[in-house]
C-alpha atoms as a PDB file:
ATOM      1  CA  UNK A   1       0.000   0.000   0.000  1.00  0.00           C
ATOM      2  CA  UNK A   2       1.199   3.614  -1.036  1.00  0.00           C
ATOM      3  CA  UNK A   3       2.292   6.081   1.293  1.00  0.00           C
ATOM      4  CA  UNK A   4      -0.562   8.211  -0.263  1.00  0.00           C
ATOM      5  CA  UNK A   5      -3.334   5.658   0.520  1.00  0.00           C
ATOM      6  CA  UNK A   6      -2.070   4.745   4.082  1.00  0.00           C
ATOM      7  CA  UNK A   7      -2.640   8.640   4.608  1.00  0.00           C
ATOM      8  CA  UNK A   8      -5.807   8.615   3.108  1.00  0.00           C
ATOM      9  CA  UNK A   9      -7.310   6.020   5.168  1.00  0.00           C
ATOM     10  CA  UNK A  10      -6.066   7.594   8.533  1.00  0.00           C
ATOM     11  CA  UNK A  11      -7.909  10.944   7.224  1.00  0.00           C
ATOM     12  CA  UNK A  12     -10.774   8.993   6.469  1.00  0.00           C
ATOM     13  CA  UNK A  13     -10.616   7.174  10.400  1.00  0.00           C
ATOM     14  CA  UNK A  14      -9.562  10.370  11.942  1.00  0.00           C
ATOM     15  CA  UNK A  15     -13.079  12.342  10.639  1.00  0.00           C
ATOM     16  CA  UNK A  16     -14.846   9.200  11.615  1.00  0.00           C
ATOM     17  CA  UNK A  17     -13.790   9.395  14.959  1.00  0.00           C
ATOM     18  CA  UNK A  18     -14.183  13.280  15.049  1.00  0.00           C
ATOM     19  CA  UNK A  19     -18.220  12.473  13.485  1.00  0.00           C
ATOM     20  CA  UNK A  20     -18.479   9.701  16.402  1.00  0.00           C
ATOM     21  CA  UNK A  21     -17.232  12.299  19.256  1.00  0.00           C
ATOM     22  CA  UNK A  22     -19.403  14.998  17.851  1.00  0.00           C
ATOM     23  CA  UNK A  23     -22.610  12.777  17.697  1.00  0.00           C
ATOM     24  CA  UNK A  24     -21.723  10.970  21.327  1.00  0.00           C
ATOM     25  CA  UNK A  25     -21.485  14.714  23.014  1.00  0.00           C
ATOM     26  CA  UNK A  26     -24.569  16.016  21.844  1.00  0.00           C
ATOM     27  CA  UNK A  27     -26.245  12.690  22.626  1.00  0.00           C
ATOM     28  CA  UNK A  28     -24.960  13.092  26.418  1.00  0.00           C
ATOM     29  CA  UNK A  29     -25.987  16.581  26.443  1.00  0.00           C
ATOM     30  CA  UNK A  30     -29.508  15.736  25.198  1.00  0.00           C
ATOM     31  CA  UNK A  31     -29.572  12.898  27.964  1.00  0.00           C
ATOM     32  CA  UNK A  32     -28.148  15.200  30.720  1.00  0.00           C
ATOM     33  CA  UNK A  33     -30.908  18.119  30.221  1.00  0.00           C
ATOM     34  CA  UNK A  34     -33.199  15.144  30.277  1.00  0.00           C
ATOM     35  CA  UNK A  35     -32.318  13.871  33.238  1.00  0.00           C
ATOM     36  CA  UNK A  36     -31.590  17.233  35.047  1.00  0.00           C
ATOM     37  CA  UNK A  37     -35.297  18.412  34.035  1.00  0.00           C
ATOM     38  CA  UNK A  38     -37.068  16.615  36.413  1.00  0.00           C
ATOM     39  CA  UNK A  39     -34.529  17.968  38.944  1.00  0.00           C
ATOM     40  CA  UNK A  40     -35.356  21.676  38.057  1.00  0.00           C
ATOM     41  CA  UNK A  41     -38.749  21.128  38.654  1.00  0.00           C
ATOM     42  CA  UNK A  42     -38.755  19.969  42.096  1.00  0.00           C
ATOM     43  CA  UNK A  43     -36.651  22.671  42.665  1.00  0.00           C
ATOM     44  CA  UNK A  44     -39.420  24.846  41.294  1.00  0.00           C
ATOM     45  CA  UNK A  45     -41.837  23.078  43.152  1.00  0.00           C
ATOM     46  CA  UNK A  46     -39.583  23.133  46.752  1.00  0.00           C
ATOM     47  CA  UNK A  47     -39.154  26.700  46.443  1.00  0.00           C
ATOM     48  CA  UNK A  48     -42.699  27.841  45.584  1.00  0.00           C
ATOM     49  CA  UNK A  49     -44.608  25.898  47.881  1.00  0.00           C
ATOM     50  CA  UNK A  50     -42.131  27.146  50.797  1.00  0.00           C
ATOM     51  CA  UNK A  51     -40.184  29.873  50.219  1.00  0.00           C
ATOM     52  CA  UNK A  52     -43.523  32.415  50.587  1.00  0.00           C
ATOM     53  CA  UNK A  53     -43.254  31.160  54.084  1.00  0.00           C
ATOM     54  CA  UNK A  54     -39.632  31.838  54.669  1.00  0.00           C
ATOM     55  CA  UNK A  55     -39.796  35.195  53.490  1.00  0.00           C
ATOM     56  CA  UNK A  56     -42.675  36.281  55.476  1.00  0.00           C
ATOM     57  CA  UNK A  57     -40.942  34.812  58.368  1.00  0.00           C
ATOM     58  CA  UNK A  58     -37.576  36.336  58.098  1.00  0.00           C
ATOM     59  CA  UNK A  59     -38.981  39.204  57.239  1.00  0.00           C
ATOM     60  CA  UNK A  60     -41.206  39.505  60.407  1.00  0.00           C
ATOM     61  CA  UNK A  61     -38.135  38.665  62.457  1.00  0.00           C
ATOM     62  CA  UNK A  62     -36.060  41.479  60.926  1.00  0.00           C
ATOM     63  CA  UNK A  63     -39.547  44.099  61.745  1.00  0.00           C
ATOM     64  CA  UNK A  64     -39.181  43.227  65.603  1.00  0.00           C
ATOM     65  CA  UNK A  65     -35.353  43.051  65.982  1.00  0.00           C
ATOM     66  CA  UNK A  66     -35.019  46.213  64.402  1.00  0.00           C
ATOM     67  CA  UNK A  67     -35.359  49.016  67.013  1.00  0.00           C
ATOM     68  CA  UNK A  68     -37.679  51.931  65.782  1.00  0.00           C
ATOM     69  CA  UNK A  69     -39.103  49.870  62.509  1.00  0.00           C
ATOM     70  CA  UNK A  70     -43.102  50.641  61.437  1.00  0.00           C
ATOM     71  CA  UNK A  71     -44.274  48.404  58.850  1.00  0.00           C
ATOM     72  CA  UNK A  72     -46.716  51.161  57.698  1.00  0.00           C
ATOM     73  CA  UNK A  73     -44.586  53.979  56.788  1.00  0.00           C
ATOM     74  CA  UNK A  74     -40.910  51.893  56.290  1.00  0.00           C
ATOM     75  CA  UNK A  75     -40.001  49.940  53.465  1.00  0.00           C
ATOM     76  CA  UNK A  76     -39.400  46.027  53.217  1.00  0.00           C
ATOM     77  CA  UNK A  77     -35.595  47.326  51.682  1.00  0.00           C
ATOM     78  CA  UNK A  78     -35.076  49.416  54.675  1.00  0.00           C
ATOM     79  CA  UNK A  79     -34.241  46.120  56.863  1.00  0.00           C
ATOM     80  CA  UNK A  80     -31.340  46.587  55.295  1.00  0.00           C
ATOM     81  CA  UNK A  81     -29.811  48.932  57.853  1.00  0.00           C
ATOM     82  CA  UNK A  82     -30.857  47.121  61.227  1.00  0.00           C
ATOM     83  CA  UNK A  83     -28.574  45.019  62.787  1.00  0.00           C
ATOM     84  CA  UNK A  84     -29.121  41.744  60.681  1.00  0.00           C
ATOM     85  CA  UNK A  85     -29.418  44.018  57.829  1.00  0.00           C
ATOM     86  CA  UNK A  86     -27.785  41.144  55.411  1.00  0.00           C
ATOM     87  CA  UNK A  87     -30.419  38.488  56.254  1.00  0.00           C
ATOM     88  CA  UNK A  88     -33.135  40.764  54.048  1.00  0.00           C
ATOM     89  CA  UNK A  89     -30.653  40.661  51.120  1.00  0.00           C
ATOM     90  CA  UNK A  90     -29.882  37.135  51.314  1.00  0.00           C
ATOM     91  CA  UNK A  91     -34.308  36.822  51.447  1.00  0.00           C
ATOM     92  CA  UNK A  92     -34.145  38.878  48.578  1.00  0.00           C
ATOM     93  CA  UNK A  93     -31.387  37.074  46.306  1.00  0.00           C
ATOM     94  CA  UNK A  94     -33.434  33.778  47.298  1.00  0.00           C
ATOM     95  CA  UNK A  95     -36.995  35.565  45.756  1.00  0.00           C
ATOM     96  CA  UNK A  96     -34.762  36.356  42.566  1.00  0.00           C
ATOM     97  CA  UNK A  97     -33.771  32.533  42.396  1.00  0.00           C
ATOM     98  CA  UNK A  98     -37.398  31.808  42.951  1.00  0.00           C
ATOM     99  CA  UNK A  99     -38.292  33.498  40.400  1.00  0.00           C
ATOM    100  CA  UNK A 100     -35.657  32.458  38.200  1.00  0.00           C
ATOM    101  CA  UNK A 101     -36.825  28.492  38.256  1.00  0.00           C
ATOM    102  CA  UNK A 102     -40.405  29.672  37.808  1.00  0.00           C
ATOM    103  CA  UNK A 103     -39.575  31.521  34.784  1.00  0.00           C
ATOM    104  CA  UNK A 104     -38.112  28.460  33.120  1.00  0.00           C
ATOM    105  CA  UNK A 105     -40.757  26.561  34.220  1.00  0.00           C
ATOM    106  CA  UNK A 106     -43.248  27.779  32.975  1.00  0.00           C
ATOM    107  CA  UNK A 107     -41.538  29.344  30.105  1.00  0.00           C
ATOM    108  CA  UNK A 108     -44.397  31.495  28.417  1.00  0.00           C
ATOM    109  CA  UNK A 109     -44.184  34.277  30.860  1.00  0.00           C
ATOM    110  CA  UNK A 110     -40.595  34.310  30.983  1.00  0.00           C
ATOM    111  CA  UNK A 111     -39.519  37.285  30.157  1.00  0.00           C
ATOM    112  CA  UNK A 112     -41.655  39.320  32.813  1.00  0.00           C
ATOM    113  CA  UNK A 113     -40.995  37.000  35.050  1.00  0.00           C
ATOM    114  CA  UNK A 114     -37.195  37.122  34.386  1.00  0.00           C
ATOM    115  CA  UNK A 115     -37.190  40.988  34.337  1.00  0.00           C
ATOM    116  CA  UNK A 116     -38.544  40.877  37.811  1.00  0.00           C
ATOM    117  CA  UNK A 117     -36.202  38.443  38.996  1.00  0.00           C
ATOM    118  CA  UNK A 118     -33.044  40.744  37.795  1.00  0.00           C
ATOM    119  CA  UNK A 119     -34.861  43.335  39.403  1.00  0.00           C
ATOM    120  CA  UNK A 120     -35.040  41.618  43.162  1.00  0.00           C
ATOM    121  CA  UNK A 121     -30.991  40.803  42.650  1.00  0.00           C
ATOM    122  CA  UNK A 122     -30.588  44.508  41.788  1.00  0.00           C
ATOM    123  CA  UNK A 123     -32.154  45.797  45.158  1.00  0.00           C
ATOM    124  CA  UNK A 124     -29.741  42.919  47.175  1.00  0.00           C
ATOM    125  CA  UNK A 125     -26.798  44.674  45.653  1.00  0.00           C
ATOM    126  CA  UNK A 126     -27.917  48.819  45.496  1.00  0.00           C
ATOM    127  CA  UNK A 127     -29.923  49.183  48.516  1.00  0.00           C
ATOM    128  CA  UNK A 128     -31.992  51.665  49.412  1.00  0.00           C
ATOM    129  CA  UNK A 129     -31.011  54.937  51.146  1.00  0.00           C
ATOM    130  CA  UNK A 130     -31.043  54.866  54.763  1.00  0.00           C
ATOM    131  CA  UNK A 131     -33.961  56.961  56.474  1.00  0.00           C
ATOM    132  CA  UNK A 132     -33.065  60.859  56.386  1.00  0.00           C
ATOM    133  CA  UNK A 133     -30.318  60.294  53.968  1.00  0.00           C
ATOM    134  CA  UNK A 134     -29.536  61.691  50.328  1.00  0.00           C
ATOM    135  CA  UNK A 135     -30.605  60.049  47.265  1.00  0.00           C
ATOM    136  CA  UNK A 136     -27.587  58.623  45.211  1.00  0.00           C
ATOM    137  CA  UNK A 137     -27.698  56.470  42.456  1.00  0.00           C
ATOM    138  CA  UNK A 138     -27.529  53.880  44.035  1.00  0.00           C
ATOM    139  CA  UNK A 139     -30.672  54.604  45.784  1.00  0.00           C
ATOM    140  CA  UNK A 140     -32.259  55.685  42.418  1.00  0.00           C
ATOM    141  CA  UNK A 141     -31.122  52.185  41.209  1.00  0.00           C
ATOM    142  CA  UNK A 142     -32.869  50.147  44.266  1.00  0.00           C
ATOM    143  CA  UNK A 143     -35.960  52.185  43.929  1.00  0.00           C
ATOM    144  CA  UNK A 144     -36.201  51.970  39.908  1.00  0.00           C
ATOM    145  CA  UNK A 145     -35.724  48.350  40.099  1.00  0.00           C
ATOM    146  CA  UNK A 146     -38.766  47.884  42.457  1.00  0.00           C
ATOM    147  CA  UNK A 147     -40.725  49.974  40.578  1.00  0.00           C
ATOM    148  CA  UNK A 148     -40.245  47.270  38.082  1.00  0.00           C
ATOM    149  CA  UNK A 149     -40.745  44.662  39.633  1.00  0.00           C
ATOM    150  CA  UNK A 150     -43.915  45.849  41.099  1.00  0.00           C
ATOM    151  CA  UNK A 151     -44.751  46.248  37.193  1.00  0.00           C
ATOM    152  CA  UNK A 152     -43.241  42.639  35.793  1.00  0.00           C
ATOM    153  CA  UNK A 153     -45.265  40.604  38.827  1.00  0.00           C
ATOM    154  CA  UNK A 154     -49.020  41.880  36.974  1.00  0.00           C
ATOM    155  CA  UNK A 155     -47.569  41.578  33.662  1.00  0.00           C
ATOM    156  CA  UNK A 156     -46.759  38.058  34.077  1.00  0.00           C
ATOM    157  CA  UNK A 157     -50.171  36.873  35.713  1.00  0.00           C
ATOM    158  CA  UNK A 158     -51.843  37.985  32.620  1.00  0.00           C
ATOM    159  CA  UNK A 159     -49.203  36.935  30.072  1.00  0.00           C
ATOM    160  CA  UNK A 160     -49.777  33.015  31.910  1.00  0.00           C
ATOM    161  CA  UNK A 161     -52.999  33.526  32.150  1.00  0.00           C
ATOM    162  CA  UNK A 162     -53.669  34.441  28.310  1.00  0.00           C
ATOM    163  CA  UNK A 163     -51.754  31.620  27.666  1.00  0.00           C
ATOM    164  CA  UNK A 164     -53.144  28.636  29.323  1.00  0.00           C
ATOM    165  CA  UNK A 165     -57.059  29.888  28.918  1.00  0.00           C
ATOM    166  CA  UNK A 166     -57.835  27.391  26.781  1.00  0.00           C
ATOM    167  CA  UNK A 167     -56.222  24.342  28.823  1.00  0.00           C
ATOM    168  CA  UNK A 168     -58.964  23.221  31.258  1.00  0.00           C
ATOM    169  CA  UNK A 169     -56.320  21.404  33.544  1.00  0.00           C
ATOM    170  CA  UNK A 170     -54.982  24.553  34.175  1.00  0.00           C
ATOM    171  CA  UNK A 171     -58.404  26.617  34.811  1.00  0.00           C
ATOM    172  CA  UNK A 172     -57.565  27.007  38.645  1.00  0.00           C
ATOM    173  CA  UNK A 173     -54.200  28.667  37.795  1.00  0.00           C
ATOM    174  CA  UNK A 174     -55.391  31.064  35.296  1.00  0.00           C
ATOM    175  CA  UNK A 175     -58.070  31.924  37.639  1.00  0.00           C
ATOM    176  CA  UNK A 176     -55.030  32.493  40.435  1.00  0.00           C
ATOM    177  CA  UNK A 177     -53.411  34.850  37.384  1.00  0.00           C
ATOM    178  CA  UNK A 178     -55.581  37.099  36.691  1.00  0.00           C
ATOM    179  CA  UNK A 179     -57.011  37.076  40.181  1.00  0.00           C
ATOM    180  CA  UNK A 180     -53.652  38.231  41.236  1.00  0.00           C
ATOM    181  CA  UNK A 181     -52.968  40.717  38.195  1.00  0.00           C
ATOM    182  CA  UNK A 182     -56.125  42.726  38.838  1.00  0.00           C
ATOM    183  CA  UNK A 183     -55.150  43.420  42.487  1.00  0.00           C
ATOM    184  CA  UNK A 184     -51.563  43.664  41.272  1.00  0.00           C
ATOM    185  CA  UNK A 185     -52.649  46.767  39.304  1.00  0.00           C
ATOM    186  CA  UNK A 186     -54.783  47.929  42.195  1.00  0.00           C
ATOM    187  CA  UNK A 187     -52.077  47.798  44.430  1.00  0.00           C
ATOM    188  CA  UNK A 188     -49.055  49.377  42.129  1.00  0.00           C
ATOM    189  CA  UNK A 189     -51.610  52.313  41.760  1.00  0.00           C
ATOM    190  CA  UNK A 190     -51.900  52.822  45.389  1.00  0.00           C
ATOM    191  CA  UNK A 191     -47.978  51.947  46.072  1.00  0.00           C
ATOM    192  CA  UNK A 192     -47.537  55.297  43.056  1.00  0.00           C
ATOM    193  CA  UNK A 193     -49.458  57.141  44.804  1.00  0.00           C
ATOM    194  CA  UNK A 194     -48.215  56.753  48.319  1.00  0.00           C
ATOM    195  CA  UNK A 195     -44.896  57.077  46.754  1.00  0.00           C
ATOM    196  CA  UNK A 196     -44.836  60.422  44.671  1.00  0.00           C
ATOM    197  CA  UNK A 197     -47.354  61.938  47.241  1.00  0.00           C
ATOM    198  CA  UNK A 198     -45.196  61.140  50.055  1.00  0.00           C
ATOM    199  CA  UNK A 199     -47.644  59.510  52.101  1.00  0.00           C
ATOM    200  CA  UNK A 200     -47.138  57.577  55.419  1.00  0.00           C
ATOM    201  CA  UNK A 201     -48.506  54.760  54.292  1.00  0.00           C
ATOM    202  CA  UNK A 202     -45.628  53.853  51.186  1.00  0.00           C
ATOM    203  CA  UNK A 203     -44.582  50.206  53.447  1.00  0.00           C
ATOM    204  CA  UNK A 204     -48.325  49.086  54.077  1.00  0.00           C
ATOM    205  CA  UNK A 205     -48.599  49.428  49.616  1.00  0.00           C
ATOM    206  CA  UNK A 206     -45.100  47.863  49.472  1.00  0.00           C
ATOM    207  CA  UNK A 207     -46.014  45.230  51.344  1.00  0.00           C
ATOM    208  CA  UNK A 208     -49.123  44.361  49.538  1.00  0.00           C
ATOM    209  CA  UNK A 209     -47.338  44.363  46.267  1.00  0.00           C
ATOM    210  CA  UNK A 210     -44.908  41.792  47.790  1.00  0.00           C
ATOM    211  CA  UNK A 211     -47.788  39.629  49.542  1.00  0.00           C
ATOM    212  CA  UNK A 212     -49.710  39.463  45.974  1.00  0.00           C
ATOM    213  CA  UNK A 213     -46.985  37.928  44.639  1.00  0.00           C
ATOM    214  CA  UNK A 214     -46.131  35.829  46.695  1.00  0.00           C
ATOM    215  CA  UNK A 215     -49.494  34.208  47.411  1.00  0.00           C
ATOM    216  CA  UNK A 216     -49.412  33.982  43.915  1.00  0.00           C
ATOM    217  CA  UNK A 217     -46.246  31.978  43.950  1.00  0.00           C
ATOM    218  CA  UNK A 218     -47.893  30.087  46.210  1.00  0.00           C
ATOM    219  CA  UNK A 219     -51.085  28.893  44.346  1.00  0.00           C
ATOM    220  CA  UNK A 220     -49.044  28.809  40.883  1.00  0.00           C
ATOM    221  CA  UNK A 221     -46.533  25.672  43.167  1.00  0.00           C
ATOM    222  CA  UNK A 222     -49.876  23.883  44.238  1.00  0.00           C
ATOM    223  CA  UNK A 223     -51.328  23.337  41.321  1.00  0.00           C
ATOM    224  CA  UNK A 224     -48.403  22.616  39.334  1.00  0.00           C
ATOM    225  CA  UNK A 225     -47.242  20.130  41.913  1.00  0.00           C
ATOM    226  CA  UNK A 226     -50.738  18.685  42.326  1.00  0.00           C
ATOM    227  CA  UNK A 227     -50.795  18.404  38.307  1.00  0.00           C
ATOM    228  CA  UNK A 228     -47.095  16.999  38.020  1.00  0.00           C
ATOM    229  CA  UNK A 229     -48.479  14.407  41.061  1.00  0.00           C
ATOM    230  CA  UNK A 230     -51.858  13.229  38.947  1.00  0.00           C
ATOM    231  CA  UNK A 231     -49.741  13.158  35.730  1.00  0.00           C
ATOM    232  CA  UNK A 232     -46.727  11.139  36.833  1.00  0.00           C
ATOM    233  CA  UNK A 233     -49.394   8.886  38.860  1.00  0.00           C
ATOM    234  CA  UNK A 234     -51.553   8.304  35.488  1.00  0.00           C
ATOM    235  CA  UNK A 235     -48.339   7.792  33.396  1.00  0.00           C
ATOM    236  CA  UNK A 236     -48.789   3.723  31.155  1.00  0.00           C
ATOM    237  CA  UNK A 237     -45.558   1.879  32.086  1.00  0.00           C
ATOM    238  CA  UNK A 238     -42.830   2.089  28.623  1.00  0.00           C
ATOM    239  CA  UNK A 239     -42.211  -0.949  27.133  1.00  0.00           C
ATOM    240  CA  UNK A 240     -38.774  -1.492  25.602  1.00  0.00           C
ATOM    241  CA  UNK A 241     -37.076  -4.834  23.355  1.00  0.00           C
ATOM    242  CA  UNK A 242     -34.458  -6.766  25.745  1.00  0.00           C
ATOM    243  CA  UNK A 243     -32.114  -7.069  23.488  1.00  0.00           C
ATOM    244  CA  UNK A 244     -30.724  -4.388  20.537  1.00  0.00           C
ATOM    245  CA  UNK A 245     -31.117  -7.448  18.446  1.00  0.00           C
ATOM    246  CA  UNK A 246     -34.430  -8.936  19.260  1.00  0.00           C
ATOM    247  CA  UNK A 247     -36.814  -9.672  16.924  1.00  0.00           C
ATOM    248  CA  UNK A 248     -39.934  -9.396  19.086  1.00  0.00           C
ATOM    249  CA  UNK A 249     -42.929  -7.530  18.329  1.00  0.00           C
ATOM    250  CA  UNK A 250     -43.288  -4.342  19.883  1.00  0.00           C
ATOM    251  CA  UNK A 251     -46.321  -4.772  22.681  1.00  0.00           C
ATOM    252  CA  UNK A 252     -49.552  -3.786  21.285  1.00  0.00           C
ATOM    253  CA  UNK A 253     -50.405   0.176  22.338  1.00  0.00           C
ATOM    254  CA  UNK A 254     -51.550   0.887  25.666  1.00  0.00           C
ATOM    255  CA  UNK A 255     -54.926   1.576  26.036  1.00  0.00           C
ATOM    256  CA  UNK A 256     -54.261   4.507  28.371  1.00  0.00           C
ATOM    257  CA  UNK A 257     -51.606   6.104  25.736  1.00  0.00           C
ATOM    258  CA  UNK A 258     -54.062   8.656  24.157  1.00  0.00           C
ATOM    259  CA  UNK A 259     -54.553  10.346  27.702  1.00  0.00           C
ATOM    260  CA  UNK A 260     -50.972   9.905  28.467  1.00  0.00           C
ATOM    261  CA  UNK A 261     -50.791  11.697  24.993  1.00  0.00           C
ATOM    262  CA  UNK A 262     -52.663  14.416  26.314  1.00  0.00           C
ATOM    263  CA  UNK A 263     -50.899  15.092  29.189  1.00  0.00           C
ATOM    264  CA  UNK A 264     -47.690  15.592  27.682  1.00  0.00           C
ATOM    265  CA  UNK A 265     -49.047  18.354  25.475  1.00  0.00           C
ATOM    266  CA  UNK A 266     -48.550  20.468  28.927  1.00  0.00           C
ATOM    267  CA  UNK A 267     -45.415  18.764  29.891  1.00  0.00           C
ATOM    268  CA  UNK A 268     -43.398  22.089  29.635  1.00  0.00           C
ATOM    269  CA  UNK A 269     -45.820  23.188  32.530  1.00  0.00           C
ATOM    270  CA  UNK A 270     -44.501  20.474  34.983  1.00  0.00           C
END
């Protein structure tokens, strides 16, 4: 054999090999997104159901240990400055990550959803201005940013709601949606007001912005765990060959496989 053909071949072997590596990558990268999905949902699910708990909680904590602190004329973001100051951020930074999950999720309202989720890491790292001090930019930042979140929260109850009003299975949560994006509106009106009159009462229309959405976090994890539970419950056992090389029939289709079929037309939701 030539010197010519003996490099030939090894060309030929080497961009064989290269085609092989190239196909086995994106095959283990299709499998590991596969297998990591079901991971990001419970973490969806986990931090849904209970971090609207921990955040009222930590929160409350932070109202009493801080001396002077009225939750009807001071701001959630003005925990800040007490003397476990850092626990709000770290509460806030844990709503963005919240958030975050939920946005991919769901995936239709992402984008509001996503916006509001920047916005909550935003305030953790430009807080607000302590009371009787100067506006900065940084201040201007932290209030800006919760300005939009107060805005992204509404958008994205109607945006899932729009979206899933034809899908019965999912009647409760776009009842939940819009429920919450009407008094989302109601509030953020208030919260303007309060805010640009200078009213005493700016913390008590803060805080209902924040409860809205987080009841509405909330509701959203029920259901979606509730129809991830019924789903995975109702799901026919697969059938595979035993061997690459067998020459059995496939088993005949499942009777249940047209309502399995069903279900996974909302898979992205769970």
């Amino acid at each position: 054999m030539s010197t010519a053909s003996i490099k030939s071949a090894g060309l030929i072997l080497a961009t064989v090999n290269i085609s092989n590596i190239r196909d086995r990558a994106k095959f283990e990268l299709k499998t590991l997104g596969k297998s990591t999905r079901p991971i990001g949902r419970q973490a969806a699910n986990a931090l849904c159901l209970g971090f609207p708990a921990v955040f009222l909680l930590g929160t409350t904590a932070l109202e009493i240990y801080q001396p002077g602190y009225n939750r009807l004329t001071s701001t959630i973001s003005e925990l800040v400055w007490g003397p476990a100051g850092w626990l709000e951020n770290i509460l806030f930074l844990v709503f963005a990550i919240t958030l975050a999950l939920f946005a991919l999720r769901l995936r239709t309202a992402f984008i509001p959803l996503a916006a509001a989720s920047l916005g909550f890491v935003l305030i953790a790292i430009f807080p607000t201005r302590a009371i009787g001090g100067e506006i900065t930019m940084i201040s201007l930042i932290h209030e800006y940013s919760a300005q939009g979140i107060a805005l992204a929260l509404p958008a994205a109850c109607f945006l899932l709601a729009k979206k899933l009003d034809n899908n019965e299975k999912h009647r409760f949560l776009v009842t939940c949606s819009i429920t919450a994006g009407v008094i989302g509106i109601a509030v953020n009106i208030c919260g303007f007001l309060a805010l640009h009159n200078e009213s005493a009462w700016v913390g008590a229309a803060e805080r209902l912005i924040v409860l809205n959405g987080l009841f509405w976090l909330q509701l959203a994890g029920i259901h979606l765990w509730l129809l991830q539970k019924d789903t995975t419950t109702a799901q026919p056992p697969k059938h595979y060959r035993s061997s690459r090389f067998s020459t059995a029939p496939c088993p005949a289709a499942n009777p249940v496989s047209t309502a399995a079929t069903v279900q996974n037309d909302t898979s992205r939701w769970y």
